[in-house]
Protein backbone atom coordinates (compact mmCIF):
# COMPACT_ATOMS: atom_id res chain seq x y z
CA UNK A 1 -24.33 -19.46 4.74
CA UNK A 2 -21.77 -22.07 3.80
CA UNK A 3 -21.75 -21.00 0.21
CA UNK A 4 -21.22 -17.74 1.29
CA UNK A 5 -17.96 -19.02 3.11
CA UNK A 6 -16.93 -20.75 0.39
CA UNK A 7 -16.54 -17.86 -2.13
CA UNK A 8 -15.45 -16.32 0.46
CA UNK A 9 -12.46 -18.58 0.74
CA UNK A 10 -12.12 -18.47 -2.94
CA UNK A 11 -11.96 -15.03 -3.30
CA UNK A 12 -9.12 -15.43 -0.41
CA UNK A 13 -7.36 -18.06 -2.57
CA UNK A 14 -7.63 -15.66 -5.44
CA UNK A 15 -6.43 -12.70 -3.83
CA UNK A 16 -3.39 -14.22 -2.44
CA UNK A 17 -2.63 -15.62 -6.52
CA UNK A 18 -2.93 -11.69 -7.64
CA UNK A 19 -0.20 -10.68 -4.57
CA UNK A 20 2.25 -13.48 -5.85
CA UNK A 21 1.90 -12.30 -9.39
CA UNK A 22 2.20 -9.02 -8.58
CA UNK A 23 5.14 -9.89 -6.75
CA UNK A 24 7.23 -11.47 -9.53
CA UNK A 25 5.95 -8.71 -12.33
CA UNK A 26 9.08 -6.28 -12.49
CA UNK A 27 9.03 -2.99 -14.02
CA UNK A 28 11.38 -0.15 -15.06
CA UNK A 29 11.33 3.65 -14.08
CA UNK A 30 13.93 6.22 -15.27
CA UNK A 31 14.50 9.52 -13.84
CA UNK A 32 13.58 12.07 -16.68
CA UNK A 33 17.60 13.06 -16.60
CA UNK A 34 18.56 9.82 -17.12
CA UNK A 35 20.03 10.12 -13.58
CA UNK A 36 18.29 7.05 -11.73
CA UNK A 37 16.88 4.17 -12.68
CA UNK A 38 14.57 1.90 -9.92
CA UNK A 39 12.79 -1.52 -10.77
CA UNK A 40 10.25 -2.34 -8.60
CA UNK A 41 7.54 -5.02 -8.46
CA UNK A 42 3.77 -4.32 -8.60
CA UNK A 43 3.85 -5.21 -4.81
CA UNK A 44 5.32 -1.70 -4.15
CA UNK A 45 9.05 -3.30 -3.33
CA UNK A 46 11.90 -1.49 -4.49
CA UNK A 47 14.52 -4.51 -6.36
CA UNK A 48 16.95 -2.03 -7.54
CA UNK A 49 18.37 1.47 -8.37
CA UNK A 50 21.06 2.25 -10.56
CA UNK A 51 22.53 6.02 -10.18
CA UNK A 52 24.61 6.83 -13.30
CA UNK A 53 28.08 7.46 -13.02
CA UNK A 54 28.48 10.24 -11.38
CA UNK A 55 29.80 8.71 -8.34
CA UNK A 56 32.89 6.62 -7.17
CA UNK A 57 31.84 3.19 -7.08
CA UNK A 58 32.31 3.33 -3.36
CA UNK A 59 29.38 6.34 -3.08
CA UNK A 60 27.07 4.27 -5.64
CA UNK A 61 26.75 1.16 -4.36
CA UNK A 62 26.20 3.18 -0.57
CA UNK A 63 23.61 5.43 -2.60
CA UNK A 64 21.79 3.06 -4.22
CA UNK A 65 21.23 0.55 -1.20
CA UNK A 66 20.16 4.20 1.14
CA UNK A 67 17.55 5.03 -1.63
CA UNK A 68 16.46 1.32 -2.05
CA UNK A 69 15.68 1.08 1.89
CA UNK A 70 14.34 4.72 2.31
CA UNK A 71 11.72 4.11 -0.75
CA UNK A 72 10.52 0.66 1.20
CA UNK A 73 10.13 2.08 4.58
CA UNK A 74 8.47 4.60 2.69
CA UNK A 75 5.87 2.64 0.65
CA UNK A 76 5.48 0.49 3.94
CA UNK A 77 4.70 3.51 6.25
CA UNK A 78 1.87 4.51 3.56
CA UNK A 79 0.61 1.18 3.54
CA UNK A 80 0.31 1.28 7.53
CA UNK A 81 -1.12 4.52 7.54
CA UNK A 82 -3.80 4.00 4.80
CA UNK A 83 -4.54 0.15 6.78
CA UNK A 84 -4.78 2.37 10.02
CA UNK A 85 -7.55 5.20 8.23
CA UNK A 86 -9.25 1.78 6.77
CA UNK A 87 -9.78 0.44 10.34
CA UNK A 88 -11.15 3.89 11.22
CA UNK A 89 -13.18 4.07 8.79
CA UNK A 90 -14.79 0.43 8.18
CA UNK A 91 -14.09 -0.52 12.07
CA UNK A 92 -12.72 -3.98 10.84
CA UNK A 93 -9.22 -5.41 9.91
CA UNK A 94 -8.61 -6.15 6.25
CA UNK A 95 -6.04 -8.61 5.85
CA UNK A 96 -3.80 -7.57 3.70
CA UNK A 97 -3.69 -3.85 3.93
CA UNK A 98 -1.04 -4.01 7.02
């Protein structure tokens, strides 16, 4: 039983290593039109998005910060939801999925 702990704890330890590197790994995503560009991390997190000028500067920098925090809440909502059908499902709490 105590070796089962153990890799248990070292799949933990793992785990956690994979969320920090996803994390810090960026990538790039243009709108087809050139229109919008968001970098996110692999953790689902917006960083940034850049609307082409089309805008004062006034409206862009409002517009990109409103789509930045709308995509979050967004991709955090899903993440509670799908956490919430896990716990139906499986009757247990991952860590993690919340």
């Amino acid at each position: 039983m105590f070796d089962k702990m153990k890799e248990l704890l070292a799949m933990q330890k793992k785990m956690q290593e994979v969320k920090r590197v996803l994390e810090n790994t960026n990538f790039d995503m243009q709108s087809s039109d050139g229109l919008v560009k968001m970098t996110m991390n692999c953790a689902q997190e917006v960083q940034s998005i850049k609307v082409k000028e089309i805008l004062s500067e006034q409206e862009k920098t409002r517009l990109d910060a409103v789509l930045k925090d709308t995509f979050n809440r967004s991709i955090k909502r899903s993440q509670e939801i799908a956490a919430q059908k896990m716990r139906e499902v499986t009757g247990i709490n991952i860590p993690g999925l919340t």
